[in-house]
Protein backbone atom coordinates (compact mmCIF):
# COMPACT_ATOMS: atom_id res chain seq x y z
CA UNK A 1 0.00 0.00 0.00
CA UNK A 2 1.39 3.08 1.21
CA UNK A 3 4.94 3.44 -0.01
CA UNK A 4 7.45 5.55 -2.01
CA UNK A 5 7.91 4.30 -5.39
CA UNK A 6 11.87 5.74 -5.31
CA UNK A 7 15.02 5.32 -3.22
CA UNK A 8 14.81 8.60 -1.48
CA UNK A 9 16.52 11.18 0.30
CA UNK A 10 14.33 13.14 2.66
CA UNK A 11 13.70 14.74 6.01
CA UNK A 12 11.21 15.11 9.13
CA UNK A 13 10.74 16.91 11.98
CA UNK A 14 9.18 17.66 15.23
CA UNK A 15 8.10 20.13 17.62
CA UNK A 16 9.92 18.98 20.73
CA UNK A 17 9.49 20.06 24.40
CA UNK A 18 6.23 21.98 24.95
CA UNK A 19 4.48 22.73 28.26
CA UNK A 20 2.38 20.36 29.84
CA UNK A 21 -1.00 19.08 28.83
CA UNK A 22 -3.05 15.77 29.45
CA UNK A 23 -4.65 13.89 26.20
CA UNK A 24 -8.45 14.09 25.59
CA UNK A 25 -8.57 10.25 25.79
CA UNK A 26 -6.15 9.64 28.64
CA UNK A 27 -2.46 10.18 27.89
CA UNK A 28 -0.44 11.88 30.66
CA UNK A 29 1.70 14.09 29.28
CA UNK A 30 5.20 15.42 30.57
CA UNK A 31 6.57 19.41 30.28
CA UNK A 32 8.96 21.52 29.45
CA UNK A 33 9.91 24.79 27.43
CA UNK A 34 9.30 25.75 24.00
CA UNK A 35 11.93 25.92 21.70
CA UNK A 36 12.33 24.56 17.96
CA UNK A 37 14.46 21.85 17.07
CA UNK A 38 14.69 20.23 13.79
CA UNK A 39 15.33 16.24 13.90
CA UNK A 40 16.36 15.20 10.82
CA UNK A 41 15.87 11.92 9.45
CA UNK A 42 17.63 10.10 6.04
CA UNK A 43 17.73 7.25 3.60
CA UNK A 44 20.07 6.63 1.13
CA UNK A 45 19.55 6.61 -1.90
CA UNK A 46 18.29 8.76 -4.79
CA UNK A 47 17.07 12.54 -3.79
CA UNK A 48 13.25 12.45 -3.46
CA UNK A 49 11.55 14.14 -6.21
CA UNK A 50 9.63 17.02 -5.20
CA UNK A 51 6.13 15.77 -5.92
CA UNK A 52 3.70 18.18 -7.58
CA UNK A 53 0.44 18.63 -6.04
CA UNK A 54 -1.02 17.47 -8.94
CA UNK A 55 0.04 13.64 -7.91
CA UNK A 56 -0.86 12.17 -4.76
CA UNK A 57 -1.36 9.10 -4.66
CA UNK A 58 -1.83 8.75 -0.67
CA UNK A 59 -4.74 10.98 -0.83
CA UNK A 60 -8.37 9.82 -1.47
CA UNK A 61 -11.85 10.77 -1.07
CA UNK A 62 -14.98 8.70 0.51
CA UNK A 63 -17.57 8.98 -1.65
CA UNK A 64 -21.14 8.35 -0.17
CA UNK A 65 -24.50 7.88 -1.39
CA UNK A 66 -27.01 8.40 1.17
CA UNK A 67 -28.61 11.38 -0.33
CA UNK A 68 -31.26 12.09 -3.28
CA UNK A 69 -29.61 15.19 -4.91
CA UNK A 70 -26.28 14.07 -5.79
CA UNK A 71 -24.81 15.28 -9.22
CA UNK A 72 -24.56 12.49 -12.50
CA UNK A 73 -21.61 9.85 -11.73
CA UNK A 74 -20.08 11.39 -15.35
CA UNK A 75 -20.00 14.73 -13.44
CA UNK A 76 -18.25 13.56 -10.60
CA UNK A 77 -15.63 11.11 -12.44
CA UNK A 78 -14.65 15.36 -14.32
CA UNK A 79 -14.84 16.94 -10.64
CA UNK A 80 -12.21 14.17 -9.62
CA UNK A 81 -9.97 14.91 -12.34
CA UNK A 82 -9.84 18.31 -11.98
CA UNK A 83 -8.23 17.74 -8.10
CA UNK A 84 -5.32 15.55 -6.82
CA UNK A 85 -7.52 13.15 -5.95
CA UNK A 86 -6.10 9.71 -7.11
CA UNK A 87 -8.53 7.14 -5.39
CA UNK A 88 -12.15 7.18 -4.33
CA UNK A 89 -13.74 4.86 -1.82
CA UNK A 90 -17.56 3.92 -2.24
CA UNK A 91 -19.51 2.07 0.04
CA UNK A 92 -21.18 -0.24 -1.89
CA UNK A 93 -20.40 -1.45 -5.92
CA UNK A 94 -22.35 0.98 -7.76
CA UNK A 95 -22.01 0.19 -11.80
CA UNK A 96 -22.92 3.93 -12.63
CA UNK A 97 -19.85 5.33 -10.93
CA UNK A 98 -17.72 2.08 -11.38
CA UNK A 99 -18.31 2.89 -15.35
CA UNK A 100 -17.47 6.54 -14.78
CA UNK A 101 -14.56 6.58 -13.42
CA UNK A 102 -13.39 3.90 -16.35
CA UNK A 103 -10.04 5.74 -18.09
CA UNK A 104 -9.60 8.14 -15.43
CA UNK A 105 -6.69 6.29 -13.49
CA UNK A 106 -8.11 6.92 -10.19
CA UNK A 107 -8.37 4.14 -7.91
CA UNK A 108 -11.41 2.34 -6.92
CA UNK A 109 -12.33 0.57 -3.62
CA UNK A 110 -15.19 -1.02 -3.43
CA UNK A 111 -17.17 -2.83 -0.51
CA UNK A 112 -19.86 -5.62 -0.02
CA UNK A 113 -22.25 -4.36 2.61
CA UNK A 114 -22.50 -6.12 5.92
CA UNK A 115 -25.64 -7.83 4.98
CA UNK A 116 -23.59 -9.79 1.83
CA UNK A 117 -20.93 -11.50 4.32
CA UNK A 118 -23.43 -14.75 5.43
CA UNK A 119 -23.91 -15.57 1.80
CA UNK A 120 -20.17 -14.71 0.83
CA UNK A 121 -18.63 -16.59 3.46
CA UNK A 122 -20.98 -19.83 3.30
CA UNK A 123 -21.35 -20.19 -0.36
CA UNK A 124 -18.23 -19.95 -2.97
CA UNK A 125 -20.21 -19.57 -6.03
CA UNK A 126 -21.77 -16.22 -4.62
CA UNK A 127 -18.06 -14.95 -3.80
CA UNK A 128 -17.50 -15.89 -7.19
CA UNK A 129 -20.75 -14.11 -8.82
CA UNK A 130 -19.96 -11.19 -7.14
CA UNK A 131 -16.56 -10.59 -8.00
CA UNK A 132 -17.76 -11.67 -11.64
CA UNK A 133 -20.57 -9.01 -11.55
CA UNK A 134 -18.78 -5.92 -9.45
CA UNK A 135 -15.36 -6.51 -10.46
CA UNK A 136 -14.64 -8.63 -13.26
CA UNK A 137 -17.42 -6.82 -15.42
CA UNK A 138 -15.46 -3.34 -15.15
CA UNK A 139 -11.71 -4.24 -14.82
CA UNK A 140 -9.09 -3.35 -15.63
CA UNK A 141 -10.87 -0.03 -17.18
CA UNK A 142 -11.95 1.38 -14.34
CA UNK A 143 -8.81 0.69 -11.67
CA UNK A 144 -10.72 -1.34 -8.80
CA UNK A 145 -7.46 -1.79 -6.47
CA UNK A 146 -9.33 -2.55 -2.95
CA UNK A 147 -12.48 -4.75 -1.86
CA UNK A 148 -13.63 -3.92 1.86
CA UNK A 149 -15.67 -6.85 2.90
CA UNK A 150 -18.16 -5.35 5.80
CA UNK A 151 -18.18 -2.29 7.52
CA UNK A 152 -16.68 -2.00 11.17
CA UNK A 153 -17.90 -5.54 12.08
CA UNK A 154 -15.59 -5.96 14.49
CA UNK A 155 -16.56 -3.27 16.83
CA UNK A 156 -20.48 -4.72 16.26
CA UNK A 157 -22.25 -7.03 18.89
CA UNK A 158 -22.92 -9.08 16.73
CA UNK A 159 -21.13 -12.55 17.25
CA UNK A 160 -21.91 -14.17 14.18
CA UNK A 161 -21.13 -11.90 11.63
CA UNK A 162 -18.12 -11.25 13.13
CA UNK A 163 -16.96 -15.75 12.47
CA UNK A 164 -18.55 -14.98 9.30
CA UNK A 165 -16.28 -12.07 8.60
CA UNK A 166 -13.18 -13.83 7.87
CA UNK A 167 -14.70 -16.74 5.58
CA UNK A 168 -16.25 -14.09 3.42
CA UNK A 169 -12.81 -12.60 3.03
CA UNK A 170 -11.47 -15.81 2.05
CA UNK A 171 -13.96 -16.88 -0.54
CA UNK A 172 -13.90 -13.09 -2.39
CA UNK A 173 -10.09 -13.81 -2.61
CA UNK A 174 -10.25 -17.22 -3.88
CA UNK A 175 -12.49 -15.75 -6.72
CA UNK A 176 -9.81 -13.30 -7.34
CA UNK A 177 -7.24 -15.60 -7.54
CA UNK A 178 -9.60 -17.50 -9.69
CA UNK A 179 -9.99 -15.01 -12.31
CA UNK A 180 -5.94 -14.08 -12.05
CA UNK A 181 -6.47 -10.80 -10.33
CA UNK A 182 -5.38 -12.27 -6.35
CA UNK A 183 -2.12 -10.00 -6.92
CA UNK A 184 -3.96 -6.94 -8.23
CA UNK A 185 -6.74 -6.30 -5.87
CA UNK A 186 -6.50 -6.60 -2.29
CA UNK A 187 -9.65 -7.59 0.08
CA UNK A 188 -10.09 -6.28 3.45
CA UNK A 189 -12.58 -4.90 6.22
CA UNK A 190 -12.64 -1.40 7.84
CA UNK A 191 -12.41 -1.26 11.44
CA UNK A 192 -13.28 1.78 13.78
CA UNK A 193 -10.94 2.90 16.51
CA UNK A 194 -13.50 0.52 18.82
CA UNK A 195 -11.38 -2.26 17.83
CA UNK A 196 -8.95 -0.49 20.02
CA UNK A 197 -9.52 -1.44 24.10
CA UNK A 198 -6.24 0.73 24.61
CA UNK A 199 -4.85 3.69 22.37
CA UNK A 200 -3.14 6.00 25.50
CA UNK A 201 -0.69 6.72 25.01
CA UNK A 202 -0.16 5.58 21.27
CA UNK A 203 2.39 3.02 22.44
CA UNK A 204 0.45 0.89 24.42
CA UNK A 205 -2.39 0.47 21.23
CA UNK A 206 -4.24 -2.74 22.08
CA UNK A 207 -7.21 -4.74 20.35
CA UNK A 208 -9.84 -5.77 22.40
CA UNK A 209 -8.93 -9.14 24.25
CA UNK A 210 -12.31 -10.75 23.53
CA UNK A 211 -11.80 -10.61 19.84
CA UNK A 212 -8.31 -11.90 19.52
CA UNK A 213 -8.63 -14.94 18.30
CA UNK A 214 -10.94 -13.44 15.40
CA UNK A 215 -8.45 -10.82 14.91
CA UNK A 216 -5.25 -12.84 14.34
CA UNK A 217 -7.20 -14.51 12.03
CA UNK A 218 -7.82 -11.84 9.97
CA UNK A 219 -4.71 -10.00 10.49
CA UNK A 220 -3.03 -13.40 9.24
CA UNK A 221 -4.96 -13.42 6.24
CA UNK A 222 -4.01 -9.80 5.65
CA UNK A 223 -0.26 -10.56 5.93
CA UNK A 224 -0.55 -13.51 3.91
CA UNK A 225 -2.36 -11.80 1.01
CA UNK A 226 -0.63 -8.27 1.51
CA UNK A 227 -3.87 -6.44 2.30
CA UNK A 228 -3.74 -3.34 4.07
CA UNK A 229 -5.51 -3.00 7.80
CA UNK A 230 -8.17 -0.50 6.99
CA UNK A 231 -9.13 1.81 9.80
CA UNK A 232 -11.62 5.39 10.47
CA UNK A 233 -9.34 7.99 12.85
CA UNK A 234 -12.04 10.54 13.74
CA UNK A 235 -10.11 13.52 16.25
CA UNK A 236 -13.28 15.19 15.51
CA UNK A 237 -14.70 12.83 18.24
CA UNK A 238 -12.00 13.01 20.17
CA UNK A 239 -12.06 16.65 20.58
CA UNK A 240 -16.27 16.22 21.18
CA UNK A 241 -14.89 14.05 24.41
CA UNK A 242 -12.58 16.86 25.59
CA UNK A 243 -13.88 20.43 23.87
CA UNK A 244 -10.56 22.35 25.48
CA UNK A 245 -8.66 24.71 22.91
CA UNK A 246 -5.61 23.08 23.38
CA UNK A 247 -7.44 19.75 22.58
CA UNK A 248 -8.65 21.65 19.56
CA UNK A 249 -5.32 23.03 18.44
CA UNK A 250 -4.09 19.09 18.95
CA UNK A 251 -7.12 18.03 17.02
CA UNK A 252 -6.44 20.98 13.84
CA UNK A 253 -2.94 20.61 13.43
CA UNK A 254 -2.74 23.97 14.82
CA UNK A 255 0.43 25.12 17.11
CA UNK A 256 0.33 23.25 20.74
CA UNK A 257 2.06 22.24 23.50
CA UNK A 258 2.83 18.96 22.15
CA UNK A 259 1.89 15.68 24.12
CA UNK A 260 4.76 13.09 25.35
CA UNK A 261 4.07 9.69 25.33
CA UNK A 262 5.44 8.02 28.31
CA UNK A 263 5.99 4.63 26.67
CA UNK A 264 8.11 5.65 24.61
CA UNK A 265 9.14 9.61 25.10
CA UNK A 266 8.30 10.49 21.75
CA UNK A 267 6.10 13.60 21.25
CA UNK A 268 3.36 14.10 19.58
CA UNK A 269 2.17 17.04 17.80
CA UNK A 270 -1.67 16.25 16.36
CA UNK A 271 -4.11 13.87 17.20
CA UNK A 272 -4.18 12.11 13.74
CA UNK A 273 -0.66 10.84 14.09
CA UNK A 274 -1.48 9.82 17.75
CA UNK A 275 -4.52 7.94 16.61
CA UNK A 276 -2.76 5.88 14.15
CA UNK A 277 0.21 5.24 15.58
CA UNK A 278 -1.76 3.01 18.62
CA UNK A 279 -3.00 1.16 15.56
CA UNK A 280 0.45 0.62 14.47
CA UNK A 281 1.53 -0.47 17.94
CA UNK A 282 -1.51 -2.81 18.21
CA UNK A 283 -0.84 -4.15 15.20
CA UNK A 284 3.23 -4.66 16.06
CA UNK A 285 2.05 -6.16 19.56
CA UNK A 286 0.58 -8.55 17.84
CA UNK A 287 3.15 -9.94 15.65
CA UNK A 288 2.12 -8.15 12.58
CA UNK A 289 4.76 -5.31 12.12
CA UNK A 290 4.44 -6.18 7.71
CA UNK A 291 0.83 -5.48 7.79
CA UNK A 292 0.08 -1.37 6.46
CA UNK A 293 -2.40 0.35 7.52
CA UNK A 294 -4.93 2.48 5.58
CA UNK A 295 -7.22 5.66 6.79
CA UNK A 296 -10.22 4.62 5.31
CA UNK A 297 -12.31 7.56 6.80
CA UNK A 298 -11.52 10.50 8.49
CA UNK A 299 -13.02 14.25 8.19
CA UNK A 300 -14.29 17.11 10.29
CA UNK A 301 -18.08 18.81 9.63
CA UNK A 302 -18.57 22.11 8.78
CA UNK A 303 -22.08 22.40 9.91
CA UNK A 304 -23.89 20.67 12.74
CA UNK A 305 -26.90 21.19 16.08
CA UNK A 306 -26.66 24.30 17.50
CA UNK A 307 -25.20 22.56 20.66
CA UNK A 308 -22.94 20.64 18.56
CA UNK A 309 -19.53 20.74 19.75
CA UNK A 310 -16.90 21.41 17.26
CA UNK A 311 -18.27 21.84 13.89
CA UNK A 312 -17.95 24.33 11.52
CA UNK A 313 -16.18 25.34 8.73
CA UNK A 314 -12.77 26.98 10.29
CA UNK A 315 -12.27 24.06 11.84
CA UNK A 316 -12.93 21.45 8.97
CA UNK A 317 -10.94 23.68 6.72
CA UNK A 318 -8.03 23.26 9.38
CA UNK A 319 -8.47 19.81 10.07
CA UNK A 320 -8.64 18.83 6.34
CA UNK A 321 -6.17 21.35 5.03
CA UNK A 322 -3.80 20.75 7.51
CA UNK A 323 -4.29 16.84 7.50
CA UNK A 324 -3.50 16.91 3.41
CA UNK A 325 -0.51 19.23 4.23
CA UNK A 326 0.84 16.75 6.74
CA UNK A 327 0.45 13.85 3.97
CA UNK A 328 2.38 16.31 0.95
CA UNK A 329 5.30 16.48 3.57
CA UNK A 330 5.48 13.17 3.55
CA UNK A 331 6.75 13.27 7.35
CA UNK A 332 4.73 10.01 8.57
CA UNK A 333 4.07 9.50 11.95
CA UNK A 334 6.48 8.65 14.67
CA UNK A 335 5.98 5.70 14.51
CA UNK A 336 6.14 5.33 10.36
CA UNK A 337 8.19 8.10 9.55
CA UNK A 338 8.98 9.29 5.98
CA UNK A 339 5.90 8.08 3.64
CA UNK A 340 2.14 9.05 4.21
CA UNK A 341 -0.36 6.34 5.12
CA UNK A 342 -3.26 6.34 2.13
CA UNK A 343 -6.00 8.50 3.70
CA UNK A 344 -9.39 8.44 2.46
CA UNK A 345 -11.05 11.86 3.87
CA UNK A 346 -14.96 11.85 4.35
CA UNK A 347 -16.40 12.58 2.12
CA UNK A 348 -16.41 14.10 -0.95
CA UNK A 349 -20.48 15.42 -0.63
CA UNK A 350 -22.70 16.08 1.87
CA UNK A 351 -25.56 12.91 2.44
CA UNK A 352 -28.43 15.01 3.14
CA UNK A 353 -30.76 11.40 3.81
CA UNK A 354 -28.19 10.40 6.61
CA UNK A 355 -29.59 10.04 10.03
CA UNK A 356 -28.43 10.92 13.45
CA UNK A 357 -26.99 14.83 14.41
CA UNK A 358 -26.74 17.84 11.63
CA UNK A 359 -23.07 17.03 11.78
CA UNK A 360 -23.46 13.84 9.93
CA UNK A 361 -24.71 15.10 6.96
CA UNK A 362 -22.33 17.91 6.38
CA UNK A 363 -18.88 16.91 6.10
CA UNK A 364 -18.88 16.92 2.01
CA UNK A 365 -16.38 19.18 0.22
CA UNK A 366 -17.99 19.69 -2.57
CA UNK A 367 -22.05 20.57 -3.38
CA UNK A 368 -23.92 18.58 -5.35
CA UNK A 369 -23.56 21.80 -7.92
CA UNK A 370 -19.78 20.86 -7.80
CA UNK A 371 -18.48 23.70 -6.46
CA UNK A 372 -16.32 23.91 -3.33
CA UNK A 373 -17.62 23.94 0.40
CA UNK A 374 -14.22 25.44 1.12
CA UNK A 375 -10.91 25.23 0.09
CA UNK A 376 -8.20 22.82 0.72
CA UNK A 377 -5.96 23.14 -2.30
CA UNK A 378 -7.42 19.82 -3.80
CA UNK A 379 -8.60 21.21 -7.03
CA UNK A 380 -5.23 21.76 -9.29
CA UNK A 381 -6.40 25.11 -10.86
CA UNK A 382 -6.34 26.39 -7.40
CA UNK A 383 -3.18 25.83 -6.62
CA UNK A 384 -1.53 28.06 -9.30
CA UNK A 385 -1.90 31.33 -7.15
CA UNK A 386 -3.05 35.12 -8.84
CA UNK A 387 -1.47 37.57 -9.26
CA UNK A 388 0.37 38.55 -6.50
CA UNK A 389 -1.24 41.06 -4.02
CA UNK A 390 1.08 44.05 -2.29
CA UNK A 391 3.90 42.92 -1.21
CA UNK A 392 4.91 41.86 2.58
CA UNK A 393 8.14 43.60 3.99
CA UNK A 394 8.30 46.09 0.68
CA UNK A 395 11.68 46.97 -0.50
CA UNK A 396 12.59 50.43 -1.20
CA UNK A 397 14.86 49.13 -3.95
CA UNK A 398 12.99 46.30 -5.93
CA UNK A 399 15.00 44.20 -8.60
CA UNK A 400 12.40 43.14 -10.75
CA UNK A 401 14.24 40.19 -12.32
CA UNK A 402 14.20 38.28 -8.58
CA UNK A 403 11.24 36.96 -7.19
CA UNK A 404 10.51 35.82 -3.35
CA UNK A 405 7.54 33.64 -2.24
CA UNK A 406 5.94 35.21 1.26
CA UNK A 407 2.84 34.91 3.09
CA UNK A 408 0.01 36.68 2.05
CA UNK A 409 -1.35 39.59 4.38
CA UNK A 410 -3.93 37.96 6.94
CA UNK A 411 -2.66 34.80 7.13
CA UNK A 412 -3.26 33.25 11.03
CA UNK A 413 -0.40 32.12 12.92
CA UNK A 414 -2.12 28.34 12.52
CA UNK A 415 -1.81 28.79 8.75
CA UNK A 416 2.04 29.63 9.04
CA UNK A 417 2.56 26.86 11.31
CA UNK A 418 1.06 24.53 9.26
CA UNK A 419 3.23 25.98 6.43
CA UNK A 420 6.56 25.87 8.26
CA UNK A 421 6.44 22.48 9.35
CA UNK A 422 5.47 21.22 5.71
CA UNK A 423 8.50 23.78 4.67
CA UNK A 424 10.83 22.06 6.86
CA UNK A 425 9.66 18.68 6.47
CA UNK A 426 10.65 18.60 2.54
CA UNK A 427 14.60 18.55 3.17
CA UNK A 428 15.16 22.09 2.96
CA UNK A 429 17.77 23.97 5.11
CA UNK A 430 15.94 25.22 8.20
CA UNK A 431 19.08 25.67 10.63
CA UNK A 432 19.13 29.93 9.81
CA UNK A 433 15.77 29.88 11.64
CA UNK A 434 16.70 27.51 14.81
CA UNK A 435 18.63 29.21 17.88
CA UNK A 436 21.76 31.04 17.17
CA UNK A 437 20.93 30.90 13.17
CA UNK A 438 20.66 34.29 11.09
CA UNK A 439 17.41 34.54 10.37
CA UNK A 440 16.03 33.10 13.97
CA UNK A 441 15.23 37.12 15.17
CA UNK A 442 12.47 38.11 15.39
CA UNK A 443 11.52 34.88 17.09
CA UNK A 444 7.99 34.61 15.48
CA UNK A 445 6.32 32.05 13.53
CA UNK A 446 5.43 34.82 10.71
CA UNK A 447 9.30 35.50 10.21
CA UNK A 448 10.20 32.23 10.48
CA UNK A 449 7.36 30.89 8.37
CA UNK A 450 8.08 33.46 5.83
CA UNK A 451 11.84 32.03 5.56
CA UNK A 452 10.96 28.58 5.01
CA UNK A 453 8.60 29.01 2.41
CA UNK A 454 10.60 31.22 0.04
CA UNK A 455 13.51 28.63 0.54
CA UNK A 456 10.81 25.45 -0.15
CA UNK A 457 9.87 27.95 -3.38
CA UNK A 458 13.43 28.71 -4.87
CA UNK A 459 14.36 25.26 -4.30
CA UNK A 460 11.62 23.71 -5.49
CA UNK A 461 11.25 24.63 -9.23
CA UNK A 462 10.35 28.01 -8.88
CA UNK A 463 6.72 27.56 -10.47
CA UNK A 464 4.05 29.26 -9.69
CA UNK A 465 2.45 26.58 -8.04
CA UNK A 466 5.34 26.04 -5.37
CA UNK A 467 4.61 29.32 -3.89
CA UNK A 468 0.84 28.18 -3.19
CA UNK A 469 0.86 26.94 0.39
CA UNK A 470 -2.63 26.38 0.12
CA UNK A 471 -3.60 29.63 -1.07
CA UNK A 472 -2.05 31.63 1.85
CA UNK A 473 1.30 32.43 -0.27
CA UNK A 474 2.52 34.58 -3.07
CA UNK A 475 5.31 36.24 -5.01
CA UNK A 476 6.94 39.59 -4.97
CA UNK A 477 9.66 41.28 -6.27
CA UNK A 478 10.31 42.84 -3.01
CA UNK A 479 13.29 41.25 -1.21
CA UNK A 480 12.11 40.23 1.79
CA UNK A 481 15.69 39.91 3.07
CA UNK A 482 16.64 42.52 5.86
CA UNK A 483 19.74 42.51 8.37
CA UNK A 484 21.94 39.52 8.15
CA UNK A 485 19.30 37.50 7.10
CA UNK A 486 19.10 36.90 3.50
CA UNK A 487 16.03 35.44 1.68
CA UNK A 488 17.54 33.38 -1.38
CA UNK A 489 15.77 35.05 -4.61
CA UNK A 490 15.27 33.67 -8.15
């Protein structure tokens, strides 16, 4: 699943030693002082390309159906095209949008509903008429690369299904292999965090005890067949547990204290990472340390109750912008450092038939008239940036044949956060801005921010599109540069 395709050459960093603060879910967290330090991490091998944001293959998109105004599949399969977007998740095995998205190269997961499993796992010739009908019937035109047997059947009550689960599994694979495509397409189930009895602090990730035995069996499956362990991190709910702002700011991405776990002293910066990381150490307790892990959900609402806590659409802007900035800078988690685990954000529209709270049927990005919700620098004509607006730090002495990439007027000190560390995180020099360094006064994230992402620009290609940061970036012809700190200029 998840990996880069060349030897590479890159870097990572953290946050390290931040005052004291205690986890939404549990972790106890130790203290300190903030400063910045920049750990550096490296392979050898060839330098990692700097990937356009037209071509991520890590990120994809949930695409739901419970809803009676949604736009023509055709529509949709253009929408995709016109973002980064590289694989879409549906629930089910609908032919309309299976035939759609035929040609377009984007990836397709598809899934046999919960109330399929009984007849897949005790009858072969169903497996097999099902794979002949959903996949056979549309590959290898449209790119089906994942079948999800079941939805979170593991965190259900219900006993049966779950025996049933891995059976099912078995006979949709045997089909594959049947019909030569057991190396192509990968089967698996989605799990919610529920499958988790212990996830504080990240390092001590546990599955639940009474489902063990069911477990390893599917987890031995999944090793044996290369299938990734498909799972929905939600730190919207975590935050709804613990509604603090420096839960929030944990939860966003945003600048905060950090959180040590005491397992293992290593510190944590957002809940995402957190969250899958006790995955990874559930899964390593375990025995299965080969076995990937995919996000098959995750997403914040932008609309919800009026007592709702934490929706709207600052913070799923944040949370989503920031979450597909953390997967460009291809920093990992602590625990799986240097490549981004596939993420599947939810969802790509709102399901206005959904039950339960408001919040449920308004995390969609797009409207069913295609156009954005709100921006996260998905669609690839947005992230060529206009033309540049009044320069920041104005030189009285302009040389018009240099340009600098800075931050645009406005821009919170989240935002320039957000766009340091995915700066930093792409191999670039950073040292000028740590202690001591040239360009570290005025100790601000603005100045330091502004630094990094000129430096990411100039060494990055200087197109327009590398001075995009989603959208909060653009380029003067002022030099930035001032006392014995000097902004490299193209």
């Amino acid at each position: 699943m998840p990996t880069l395709s060349h030897a590479s050459i890159f870097f990572f960093f953290f946050s390290l030693l931040f005052p004291s603060l205690r986890f939404a879910i549990g972790f106890q967290w130790s203290g300190g002082t903030r400063v910045h330090e920049w750990v550096f991490g490296y392979i050898m091998g060839e330098k990692l390309e700097q990937r356009g944001q037209d071509s991520q293959s890590f990120i994809g998109i949930n695409y739901g159906q419970v809803a009676n105004n949604l736009p023509p599949p055709e529509a949709t399969a253009k929408l995709l095209k016109s973002t980064s977007i590289e694989k879409v998740r549906l629930y089910g095995a609908d032919p309309g949008i299976i035939k759609a998205l035929a040609n377009t190269g984007i990836g397709i997961v598809i899934g046999a509903a919960n109330g399929d499993i009984p007849a897949l796992a005790s009858d072969p010739n169903f497996a097999a008429q099902w794979v002949n009908s959903n996949v056979i019937a549309y590959y290898p035109a449209s790119k089906i690369i994942l079948i999800t047997v079941g939805n979170e059947v593991m965190s259900s009550t219900d006993q049966n299904l779950m025996s049933q689960l891995l059976p099912a599994m078995q006979n949709v694979q045997n089909a594959l292999n049947a019909a030569s495509l057991g190396g192509k397409i990968k089967v698996s189930t989605v799990h919610s965090m529920a499958v988790l009895t212990q996830s504080d602090p990240p390092s001590s990730g546990a599955f639940n005890p009474a489902t063990s035995d069911t477990m390893r069996g599917l987890l031995e499956f999944q090793r044996n067949t290369g299938s990734p362990f498909a799972i929905n991190p939600y730190p919207f709910f975590a935050y709804q547990s613990d509604p603090r702002p420096e839960t929030l700011a944990f939860c966003l991405f945003q600048p905060n204290a950090g959180r040590v776990d005491s397992g293992n002293n290593i510190k944590y910066t957002n809940m995402f990472d957190a969250q899958v990381d006790a995955v990874r150490s559930a899964l390593n307790a375990m025995g299965f340390k080969e076995v990937e892990i995919v996000v098959a959900e995750t997403g914040w609402p932008y609309s919800g109750d009026a007592n709702g806590v934490g929706p709207s659409i600052e913070n799923a802007k944040a949370y989503n912008g920031n979450l597909i900035a953390h997967l460009r800078s291809m920093a990992g988690t602590p625990l799986m450092p240097g490549k981004s685990v596939d993420t599947y954000i939810f969802a790509l529209y709102d399901e206005n038939l959904k039950p339960g709270p408001g919040s449920e049927r308004a995390f969609g990005l797009f409207k069913p008239d295609l156009s954005m919700t709100y921006d996260v620098s998905l669609s690839k004509s947005s992230q060529t940036p206009s033309t540049p607006e009044t320069p920041v730090n104005p030189s009285p002495n302009p040389t018009a044949s240099s340009v600098w990439c800075v931050p645009k007027t406005g821009v919170s000190d989240a935002q320039l956060q957000a766009n340091l560390d995915y700066a930093c995180s792409q191999g670039i020099d950073c040292t000028p801005i740590q202690p001591g360094g040239a360009c570290f006064e005025p100790n601000t994230v603005a100045s330091h921010a502004a630094y990094a992402m000129n430096l990411l620009y100039q060494s990055s290609g200087k197109n327009s599109w590398n001075c995009d940061f989603t959208q909060t970036a653009t380029l003067t012809s002022s030099n930035p540069s001032y006392n014995a700190c000097t902004f490299p200029g193209s």
